[in-house]
N, C-alpha and C. Protein backbone atom coordinates (compact mmCIF):
# COMPACT_ATOMS: atom_id res chain seq x y z
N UNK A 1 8.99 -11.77 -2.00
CA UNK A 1 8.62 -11.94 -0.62
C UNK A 1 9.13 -13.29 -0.14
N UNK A 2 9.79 -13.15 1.02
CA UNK A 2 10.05 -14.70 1.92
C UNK A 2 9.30 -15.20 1.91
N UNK A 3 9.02 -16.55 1.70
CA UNK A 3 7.41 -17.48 2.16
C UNK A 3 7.81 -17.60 3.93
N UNK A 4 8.98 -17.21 4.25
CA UNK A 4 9.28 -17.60 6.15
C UNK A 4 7.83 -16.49 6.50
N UNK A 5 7.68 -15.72 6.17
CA UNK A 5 6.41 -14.66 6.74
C UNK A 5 5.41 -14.65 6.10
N UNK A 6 4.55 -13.97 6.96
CA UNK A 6 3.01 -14.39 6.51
C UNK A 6 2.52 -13.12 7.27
N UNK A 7 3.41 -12.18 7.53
CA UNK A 7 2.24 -11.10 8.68
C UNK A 7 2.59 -9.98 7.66
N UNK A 8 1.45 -9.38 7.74
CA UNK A 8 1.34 -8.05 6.52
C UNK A 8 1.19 -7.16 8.10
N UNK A 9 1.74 -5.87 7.58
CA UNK A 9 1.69 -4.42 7.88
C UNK A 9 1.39 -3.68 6.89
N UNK A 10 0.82 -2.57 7.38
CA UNK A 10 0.44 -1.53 7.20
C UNK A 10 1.39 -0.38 6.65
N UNK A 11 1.48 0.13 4.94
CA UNK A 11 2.96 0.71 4.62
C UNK A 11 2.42 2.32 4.31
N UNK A 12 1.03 2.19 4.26
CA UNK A 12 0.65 3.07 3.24
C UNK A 12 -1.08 3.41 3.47
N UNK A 13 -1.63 4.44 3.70
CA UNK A 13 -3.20 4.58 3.97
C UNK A 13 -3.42 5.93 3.62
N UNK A 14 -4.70 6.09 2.37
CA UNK A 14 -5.18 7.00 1.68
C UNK A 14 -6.57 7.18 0.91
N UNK A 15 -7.20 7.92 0.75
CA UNK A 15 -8.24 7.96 0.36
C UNK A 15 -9.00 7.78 -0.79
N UNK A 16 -7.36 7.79 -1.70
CA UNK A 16 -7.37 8.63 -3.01
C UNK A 16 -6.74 6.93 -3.91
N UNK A 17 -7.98 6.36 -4.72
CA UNK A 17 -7.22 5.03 -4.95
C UNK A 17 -6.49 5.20 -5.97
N UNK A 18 -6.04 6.08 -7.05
CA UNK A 18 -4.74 6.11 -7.57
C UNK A 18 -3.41 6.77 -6.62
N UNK A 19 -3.54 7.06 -5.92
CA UNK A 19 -2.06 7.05 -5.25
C UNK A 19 -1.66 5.52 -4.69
N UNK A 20 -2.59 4.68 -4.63
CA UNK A 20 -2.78 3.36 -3.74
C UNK A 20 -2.53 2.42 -5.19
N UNK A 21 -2.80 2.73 -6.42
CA UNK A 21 -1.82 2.27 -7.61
C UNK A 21 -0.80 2.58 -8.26
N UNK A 22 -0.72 3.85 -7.68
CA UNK A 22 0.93 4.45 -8.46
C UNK A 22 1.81 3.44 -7.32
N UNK A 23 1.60 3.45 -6.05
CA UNK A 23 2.77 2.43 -5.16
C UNK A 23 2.83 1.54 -5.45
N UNK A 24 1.40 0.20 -6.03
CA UNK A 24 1.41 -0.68 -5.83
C UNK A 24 2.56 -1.15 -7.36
N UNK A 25 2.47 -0.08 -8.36
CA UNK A 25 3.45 -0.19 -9.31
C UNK A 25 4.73 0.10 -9.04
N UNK A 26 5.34 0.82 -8.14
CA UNK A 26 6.51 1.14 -7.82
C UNK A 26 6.92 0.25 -6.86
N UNK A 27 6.36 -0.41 -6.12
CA UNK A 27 6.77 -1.65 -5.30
C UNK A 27 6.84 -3.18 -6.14
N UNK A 28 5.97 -3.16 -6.99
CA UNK A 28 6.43 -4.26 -8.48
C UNK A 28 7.75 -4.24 -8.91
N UNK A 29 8.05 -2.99 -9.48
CA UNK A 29 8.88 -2.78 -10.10
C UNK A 29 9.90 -2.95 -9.30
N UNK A 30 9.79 -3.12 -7.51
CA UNK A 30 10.97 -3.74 -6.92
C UNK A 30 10.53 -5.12 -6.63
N UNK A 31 9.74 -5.97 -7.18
CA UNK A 31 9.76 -7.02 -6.99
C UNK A 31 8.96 -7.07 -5.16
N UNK A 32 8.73 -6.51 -4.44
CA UNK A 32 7.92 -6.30 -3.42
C UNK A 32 6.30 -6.64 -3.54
N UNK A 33 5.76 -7.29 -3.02
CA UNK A 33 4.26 -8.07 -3.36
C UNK A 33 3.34 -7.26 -1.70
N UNK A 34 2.42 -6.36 -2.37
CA UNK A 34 1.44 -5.90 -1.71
C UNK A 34 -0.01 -6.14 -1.98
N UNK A 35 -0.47 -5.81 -1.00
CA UNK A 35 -1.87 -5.66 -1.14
C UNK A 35 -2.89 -4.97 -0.39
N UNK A 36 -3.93 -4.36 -1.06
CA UNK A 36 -4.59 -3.47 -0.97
C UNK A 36 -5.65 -3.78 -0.19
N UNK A 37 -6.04 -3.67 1.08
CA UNK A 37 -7.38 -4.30 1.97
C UNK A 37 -8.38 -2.98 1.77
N UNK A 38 -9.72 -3.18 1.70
CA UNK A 38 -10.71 -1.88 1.68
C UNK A 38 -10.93 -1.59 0.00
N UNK A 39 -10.20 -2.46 -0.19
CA UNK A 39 -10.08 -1.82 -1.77
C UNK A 39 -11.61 -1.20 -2.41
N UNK A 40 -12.62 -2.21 -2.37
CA UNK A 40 -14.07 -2.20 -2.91
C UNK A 40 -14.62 -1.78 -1.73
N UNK A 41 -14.29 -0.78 -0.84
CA UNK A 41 -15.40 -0.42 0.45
C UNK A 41 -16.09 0.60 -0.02
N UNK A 42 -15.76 1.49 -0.83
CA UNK A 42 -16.14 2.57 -1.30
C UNK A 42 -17.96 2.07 -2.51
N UNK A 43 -17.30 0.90 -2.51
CA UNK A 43 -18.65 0.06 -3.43
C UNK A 43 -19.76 -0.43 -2.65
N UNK A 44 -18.92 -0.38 -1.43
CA UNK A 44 -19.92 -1.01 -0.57
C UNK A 44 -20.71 -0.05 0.22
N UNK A 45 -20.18 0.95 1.18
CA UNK A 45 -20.92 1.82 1.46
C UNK A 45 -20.81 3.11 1.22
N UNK A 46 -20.23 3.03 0.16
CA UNK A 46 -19.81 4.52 -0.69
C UNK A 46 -18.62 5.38 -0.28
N UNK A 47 -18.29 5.00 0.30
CA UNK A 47 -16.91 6.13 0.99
C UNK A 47 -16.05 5.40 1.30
N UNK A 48 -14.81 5.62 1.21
CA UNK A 48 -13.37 5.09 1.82
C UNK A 48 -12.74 6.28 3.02
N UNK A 49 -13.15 7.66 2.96
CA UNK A 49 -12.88 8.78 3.51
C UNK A 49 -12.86 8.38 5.28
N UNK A 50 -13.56 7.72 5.74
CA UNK A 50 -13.02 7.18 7.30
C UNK A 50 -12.23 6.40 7.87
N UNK A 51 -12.15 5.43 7.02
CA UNK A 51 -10.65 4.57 7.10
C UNK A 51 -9.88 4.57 5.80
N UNK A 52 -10.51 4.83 4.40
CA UNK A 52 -8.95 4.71 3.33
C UNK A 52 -8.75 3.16 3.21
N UNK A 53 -7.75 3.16 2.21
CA UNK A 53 -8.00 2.18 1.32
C UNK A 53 -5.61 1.89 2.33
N UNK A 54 -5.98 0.43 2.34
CA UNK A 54 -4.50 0.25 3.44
C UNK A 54 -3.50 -0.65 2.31
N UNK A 55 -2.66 -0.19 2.18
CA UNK A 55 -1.54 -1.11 1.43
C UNK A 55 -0.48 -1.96 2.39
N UNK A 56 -0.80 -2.97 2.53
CA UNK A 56 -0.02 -3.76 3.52
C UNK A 56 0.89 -4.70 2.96
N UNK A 57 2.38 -4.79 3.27
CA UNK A 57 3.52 -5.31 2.63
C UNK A 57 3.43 -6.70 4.43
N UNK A 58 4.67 -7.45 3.34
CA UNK A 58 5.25 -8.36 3.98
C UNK A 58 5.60 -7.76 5.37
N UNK A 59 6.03 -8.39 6.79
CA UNK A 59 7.29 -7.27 7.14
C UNK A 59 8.56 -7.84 6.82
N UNK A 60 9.02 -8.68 6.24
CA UNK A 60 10.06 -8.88 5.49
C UNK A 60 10.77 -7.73 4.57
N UNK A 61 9.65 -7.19 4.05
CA UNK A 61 9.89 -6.36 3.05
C UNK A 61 9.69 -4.83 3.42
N UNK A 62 9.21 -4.82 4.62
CA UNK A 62 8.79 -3.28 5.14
C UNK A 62 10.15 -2.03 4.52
N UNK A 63 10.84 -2.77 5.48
CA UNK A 63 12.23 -0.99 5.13
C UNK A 63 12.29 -0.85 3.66
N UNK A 64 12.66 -1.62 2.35
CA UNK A 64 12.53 -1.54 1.50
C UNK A 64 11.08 -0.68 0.82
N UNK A 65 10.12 -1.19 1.00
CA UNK A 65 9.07 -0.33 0.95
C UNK A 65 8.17 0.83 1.24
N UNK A 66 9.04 0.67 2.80
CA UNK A 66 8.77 2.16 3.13
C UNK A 66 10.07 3.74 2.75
N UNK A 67 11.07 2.97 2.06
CA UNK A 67 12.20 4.13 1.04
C UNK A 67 10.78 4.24 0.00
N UNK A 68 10.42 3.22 -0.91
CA UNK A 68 9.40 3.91 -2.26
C UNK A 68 8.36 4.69 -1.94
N UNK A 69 7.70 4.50 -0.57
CA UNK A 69 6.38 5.12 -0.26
C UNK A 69 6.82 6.48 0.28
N UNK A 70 8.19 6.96 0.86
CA UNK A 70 8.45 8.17 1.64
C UNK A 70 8.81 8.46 -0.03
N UNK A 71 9.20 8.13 -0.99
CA UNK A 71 9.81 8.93 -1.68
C UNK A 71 8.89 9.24 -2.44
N UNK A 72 7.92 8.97 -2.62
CA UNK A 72 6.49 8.85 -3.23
C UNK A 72 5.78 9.83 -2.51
N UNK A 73 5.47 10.17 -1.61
CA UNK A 73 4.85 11.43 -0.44
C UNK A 73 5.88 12.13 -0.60
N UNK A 74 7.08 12.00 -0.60
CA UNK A 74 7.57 13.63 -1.02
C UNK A 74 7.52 14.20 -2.27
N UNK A 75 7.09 13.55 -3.48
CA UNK A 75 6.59 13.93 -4.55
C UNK A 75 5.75 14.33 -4.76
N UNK A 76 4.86 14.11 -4.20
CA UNK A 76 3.37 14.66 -4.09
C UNK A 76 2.92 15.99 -3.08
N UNK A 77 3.75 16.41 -2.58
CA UNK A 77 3.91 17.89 -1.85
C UNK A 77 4.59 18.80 -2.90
């Protein structure tokens, strides 16, 4: 990640927190640094099912990340 940015987007939103670690490993493995907001909401008031658990990248790094995440949803159909 550039240190020039500092604004995270939104790459990725799901319910299901291993699909929200299979990316966060396939975006490693490109050297791409994410992170997971909501992560522990489901601890907190038991459900993630109304908003989901959000994987938010650099936008430095967006286009790059959003090729692993489309190719990642078409695997999963």
């Amino acid at each position: 990640m550039n240190n020039n940015s500092k604004k995270l987007v939104t790459i990725f939103t799901t319910s299901h927190r291993h699909q929200i670690h299979i990316i966060k490993v396939l975006l490693a493995e490109k050297n791409i640094e994410c992170f997971v907001v909501d992560e522990n909401l489901d601890t907190i008031i038991g459900t993630t099912i109304i908003e989901g658990y959000k994987l938010k990248v650099d936008t430095l790094d967006f286009l790059r990340a959003n090729q692993i995440v489309e190719k990642f949803k078409a695997s999963e159909k």
